[in-house]
PDB file of N, CA and C in Angstrom:
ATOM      1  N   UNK A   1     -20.319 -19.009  21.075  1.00  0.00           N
ATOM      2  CA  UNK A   1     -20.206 -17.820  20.242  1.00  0.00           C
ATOM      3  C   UNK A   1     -18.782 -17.747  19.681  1.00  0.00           C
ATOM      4  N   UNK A   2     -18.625 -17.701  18.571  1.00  0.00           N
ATOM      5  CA  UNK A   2     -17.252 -17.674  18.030  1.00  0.00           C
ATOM      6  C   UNK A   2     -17.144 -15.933  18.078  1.00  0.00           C
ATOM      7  N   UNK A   3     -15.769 -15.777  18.311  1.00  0.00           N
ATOM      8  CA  UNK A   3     -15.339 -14.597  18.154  1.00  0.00           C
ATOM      9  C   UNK A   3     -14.406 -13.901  16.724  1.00  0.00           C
ATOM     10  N   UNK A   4     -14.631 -12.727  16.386  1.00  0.00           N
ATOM     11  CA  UNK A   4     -14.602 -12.244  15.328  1.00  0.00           C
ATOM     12  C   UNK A   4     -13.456 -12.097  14.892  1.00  0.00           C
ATOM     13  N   UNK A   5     -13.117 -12.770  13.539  1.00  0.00           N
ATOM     14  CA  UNK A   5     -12.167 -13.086  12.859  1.00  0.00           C
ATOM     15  C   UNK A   5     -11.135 -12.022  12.322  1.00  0.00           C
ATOM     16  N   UNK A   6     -10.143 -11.448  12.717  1.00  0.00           N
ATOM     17  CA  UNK A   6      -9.535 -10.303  11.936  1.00  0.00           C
ATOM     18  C   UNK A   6      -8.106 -10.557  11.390  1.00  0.00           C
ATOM     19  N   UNK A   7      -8.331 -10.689   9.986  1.00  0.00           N
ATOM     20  CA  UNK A   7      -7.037 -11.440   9.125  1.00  0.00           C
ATOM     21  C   UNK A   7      -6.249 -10.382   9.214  1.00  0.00           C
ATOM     22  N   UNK A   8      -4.895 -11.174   8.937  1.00  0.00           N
ATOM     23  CA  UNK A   8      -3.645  -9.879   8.737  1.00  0.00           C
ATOM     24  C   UNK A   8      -3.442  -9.682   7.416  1.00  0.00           C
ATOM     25  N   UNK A   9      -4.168  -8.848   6.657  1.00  0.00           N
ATOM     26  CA  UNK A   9      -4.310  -8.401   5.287  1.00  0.00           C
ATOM     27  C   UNK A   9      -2.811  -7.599   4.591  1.00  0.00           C
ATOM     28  N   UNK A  10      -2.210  -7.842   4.056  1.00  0.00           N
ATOM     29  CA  UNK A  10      -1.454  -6.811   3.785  1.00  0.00           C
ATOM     30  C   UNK A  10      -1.672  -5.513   3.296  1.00  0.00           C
ATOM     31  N   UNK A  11      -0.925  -4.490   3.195  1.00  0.00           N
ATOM     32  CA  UNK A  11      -1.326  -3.348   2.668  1.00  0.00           C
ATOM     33  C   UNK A  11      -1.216  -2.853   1.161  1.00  0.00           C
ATOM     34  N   UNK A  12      -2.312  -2.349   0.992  1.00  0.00           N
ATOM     35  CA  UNK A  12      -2.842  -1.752   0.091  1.00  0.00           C
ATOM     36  C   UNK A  12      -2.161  -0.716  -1.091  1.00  0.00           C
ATOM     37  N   UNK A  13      -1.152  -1.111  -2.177  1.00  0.00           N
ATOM     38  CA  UNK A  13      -0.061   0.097  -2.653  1.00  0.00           C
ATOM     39  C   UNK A  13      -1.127   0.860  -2.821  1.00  0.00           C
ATOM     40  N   UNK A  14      -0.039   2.299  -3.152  1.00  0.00           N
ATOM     41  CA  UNK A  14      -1.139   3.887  -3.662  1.00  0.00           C
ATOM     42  C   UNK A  14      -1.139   3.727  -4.827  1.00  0.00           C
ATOM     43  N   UNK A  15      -2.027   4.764  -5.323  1.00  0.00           N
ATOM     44  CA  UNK A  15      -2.588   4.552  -6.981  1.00  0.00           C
ATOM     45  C   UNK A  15      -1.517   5.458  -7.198  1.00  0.00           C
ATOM     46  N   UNK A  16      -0.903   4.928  -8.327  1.00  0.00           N
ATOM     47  CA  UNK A  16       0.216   6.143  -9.047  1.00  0.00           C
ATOM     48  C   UNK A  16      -1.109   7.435  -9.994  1.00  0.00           C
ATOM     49  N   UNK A  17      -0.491   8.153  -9.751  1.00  0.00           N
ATOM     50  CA  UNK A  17      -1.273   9.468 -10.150  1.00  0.00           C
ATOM     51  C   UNK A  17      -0.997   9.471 -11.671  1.00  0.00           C
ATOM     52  N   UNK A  18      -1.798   9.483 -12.752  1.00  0.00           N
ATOM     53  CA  UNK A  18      -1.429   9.880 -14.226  1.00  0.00           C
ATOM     54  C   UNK A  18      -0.478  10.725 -14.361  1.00  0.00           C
ATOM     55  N   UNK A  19      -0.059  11.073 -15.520  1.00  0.00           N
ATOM     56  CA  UNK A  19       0.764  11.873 -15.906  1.00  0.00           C
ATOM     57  C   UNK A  19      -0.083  13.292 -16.118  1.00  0.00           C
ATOM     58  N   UNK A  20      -1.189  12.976 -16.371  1.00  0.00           N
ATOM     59  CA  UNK A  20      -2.207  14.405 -16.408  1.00  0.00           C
ATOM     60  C   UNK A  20      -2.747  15.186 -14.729  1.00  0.00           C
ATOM     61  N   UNK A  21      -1.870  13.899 -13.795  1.00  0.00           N
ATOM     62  CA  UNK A  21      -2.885  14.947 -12.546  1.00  0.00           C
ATOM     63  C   UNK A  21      -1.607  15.851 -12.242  1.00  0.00           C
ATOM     64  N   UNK A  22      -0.135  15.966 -12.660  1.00  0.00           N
ATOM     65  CA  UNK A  22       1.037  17.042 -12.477  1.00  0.00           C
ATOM     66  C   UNK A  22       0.282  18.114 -13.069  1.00  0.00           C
ATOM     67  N   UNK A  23       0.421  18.891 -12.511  1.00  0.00           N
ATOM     68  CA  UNK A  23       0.353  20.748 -13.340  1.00  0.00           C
ATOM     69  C   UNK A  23       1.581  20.986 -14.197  1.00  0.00           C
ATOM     70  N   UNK A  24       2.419  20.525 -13.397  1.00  0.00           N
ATOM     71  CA  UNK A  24       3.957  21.061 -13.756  1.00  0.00           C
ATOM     72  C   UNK A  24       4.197  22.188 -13.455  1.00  0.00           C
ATOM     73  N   UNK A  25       3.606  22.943 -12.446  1.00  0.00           N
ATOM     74  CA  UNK A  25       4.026  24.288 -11.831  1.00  0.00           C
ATOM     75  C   UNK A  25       5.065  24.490 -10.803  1.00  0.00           C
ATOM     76  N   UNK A  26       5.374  23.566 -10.230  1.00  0.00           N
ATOM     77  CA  UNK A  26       6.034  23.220  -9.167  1.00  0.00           C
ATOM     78  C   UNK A  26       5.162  23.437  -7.574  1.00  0.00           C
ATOM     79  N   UNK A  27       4.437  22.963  -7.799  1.00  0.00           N
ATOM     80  CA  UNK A  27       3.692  23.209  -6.364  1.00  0.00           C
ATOM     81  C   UNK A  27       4.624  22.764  -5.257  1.00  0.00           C
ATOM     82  N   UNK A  28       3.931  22.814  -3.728  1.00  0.00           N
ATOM     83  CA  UNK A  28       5.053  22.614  -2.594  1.00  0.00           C
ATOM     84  C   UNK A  28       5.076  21.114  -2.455  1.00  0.00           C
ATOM     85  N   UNK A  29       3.734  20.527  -2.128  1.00  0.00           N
ATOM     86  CA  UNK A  29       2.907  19.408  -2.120  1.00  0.00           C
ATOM     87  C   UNK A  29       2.591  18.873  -3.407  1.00  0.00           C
ATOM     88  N   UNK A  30       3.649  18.493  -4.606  1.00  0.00           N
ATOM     89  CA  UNK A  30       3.519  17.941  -5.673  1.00  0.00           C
ATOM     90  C   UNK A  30       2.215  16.481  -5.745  1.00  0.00           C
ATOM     91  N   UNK A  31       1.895  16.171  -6.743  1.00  0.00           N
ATOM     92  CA  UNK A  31       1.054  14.694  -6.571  1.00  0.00           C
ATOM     93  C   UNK A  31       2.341  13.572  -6.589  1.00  0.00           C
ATOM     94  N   UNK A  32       3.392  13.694  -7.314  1.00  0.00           N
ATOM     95  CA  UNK A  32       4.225  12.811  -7.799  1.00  0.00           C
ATOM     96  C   UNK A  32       5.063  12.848  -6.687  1.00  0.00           C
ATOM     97  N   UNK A  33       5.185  14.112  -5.349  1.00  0.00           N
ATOM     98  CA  UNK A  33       5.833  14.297  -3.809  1.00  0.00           C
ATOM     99  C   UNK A  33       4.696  13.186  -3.258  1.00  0.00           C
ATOM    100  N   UNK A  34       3.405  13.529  -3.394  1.00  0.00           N
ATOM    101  CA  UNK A  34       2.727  12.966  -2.259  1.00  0.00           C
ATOM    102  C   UNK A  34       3.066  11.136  -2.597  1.00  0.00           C
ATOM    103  N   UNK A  35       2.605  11.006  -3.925  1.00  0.00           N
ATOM    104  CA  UNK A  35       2.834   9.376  -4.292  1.00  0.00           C
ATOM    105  C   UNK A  35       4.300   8.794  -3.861  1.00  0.00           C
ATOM    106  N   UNK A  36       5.168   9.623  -4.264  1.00  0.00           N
ATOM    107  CA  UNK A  36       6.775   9.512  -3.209  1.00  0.00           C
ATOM    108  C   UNK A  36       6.422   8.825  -1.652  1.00  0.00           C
ATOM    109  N   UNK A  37       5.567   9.882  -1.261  1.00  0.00           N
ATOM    110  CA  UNK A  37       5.682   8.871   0.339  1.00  0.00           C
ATOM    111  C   UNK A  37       4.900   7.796   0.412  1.00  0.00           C
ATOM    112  N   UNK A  38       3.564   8.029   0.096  1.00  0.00           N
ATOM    113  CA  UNK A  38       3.100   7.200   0.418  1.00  0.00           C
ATOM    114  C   UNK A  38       3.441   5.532  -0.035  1.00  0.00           C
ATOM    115  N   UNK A  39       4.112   5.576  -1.467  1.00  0.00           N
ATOM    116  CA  UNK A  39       5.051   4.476  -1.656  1.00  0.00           C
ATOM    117  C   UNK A  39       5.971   4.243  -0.550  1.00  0.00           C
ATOM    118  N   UNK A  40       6.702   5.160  -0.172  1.00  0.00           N
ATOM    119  CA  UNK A  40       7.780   4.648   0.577  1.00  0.00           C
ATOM    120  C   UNK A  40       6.607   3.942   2.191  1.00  0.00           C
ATOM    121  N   UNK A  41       6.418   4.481   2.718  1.00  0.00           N
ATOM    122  CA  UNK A  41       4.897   3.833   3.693  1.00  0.00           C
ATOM    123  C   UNK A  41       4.573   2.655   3.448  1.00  0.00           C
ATOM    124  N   UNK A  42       3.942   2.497   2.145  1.00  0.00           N
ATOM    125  CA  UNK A  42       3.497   1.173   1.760  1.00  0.00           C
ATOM    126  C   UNK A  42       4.607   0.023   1.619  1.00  0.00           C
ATOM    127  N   UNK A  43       5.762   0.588   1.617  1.00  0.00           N
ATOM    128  CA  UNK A  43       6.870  -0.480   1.484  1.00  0.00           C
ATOM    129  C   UNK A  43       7.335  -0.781   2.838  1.00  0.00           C
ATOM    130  N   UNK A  44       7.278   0.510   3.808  1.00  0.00           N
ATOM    131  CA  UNK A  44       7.844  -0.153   4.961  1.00  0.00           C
ATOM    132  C   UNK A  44       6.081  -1.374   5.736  1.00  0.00           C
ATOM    133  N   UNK A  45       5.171  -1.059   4.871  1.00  0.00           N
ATOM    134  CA  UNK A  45       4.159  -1.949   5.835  1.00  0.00           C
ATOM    135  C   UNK A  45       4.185  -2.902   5.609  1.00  0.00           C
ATOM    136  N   UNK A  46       4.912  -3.262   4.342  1.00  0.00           N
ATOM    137  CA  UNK A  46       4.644  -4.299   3.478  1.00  0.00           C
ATOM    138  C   UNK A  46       5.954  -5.485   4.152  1.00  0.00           C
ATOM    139  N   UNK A  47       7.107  -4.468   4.319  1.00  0.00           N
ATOM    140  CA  UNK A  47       7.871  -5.321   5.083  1.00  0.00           C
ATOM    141  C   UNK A  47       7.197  -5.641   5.966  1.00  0.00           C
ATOM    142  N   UNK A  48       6.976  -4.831   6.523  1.00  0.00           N
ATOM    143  CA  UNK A  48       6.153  -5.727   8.529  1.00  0.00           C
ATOM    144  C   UNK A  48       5.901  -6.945   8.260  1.00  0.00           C
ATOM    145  N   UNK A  49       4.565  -6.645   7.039  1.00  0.00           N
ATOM    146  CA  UNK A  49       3.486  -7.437   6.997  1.00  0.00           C
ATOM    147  C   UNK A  49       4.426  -8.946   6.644  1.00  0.00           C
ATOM    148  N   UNK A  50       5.091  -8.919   5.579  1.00  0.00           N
ATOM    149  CA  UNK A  50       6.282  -9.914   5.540  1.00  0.00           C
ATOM    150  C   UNK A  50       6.730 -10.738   6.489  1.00  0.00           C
ATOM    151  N   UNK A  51       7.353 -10.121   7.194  1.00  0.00           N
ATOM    152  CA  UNK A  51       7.576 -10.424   8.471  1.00  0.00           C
ATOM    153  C   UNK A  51       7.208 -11.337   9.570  1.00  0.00           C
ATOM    154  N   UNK A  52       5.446 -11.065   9.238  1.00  0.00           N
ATOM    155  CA  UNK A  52       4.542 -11.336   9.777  1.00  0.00           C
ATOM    156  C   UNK A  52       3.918 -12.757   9.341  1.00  0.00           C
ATOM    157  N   UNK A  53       4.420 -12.705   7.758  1.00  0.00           N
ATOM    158  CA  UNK A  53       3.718 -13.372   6.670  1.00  0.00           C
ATOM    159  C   UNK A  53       4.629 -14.528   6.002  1.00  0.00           C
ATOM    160  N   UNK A  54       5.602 -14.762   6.377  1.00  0.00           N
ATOM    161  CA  UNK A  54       6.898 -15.324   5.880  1.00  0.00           C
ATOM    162  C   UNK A  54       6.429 -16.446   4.768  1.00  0.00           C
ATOM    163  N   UNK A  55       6.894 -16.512   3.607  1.00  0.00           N
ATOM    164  CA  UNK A  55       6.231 -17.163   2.391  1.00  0.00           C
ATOM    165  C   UNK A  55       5.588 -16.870   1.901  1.00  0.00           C
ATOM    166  N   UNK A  56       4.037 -16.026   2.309  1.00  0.00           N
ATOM    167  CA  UNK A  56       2.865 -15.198   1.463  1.00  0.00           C
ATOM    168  C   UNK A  56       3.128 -14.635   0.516  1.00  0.00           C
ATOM    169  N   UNK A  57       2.170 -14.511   0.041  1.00  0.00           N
ATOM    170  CA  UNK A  57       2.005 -14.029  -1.539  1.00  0.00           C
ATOM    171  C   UNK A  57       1.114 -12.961  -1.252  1.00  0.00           C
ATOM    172  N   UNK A  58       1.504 -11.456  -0.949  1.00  0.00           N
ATOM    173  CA  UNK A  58       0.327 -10.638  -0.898  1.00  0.00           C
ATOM    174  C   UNK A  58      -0.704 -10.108  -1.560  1.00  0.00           C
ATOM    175  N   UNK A  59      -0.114 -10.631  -2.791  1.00  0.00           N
ATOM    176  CA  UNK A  59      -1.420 -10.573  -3.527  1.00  0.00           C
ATOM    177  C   UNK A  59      -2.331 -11.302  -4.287  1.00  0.00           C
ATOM    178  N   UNK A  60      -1.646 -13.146  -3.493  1.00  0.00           N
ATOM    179  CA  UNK A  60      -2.663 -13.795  -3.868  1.00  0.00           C
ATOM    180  C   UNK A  60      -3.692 -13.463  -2.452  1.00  0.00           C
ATOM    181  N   UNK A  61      -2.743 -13.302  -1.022  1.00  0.00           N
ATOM    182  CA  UNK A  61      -3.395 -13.065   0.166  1.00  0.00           C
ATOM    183  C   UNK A  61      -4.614 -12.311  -0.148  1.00  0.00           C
ATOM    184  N   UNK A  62      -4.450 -10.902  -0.994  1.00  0.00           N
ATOM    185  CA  UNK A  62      -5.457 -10.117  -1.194  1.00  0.00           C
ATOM    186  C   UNK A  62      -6.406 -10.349  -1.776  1.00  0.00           C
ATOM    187  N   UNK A  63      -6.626 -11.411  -3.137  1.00  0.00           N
ATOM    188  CA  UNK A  63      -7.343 -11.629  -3.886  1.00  0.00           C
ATOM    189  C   UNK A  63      -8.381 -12.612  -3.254  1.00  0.00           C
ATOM    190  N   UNK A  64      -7.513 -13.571  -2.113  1.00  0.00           N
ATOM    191  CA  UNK A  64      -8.280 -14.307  -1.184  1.00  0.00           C
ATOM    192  C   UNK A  64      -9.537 -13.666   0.033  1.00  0.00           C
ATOM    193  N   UNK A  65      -8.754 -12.461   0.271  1.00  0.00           N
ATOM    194  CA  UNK A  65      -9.367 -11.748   0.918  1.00  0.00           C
ATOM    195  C   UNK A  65      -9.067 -12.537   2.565  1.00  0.00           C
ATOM    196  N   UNK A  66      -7.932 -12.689   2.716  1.00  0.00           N
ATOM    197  CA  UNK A  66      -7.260 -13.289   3.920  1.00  0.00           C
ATOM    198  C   UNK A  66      -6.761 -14.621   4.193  1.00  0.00           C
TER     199      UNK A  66
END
């Protein structure tokens, strides 16, 4: 029985939000606040994954699908 294969995929950037999903009201929880972190997130995983990955191409990795 072979056991189940789990690639080290890199992570996934966030979708930048249009310029139409701002209100421009100043909410607390902006879209262009939330895309702020979660970029910054995706960059520190991306290092890991680096790390992890030394030479990879993460997004040929991704297109490979591992």
């Amino acid at each position: 029985m072979l056991a189940a294969v789990n690639p080290d995929l890199p992570p996934t950037p966030p979708e930048r939000p249009l310029p139409s999903d701002c209100c421009d009201s100043g909410c607390d929880r902006c879209v262009s606040d939330i895309y702020a972190e979660e970029l910054a997130y995706y960059e520190q995983q991306l290092a890991e994954w680096r790390k992890r990955n030394p030479g990879r191409d993460p997004d040929e990795v991704r297109r490979q699908g591992g």
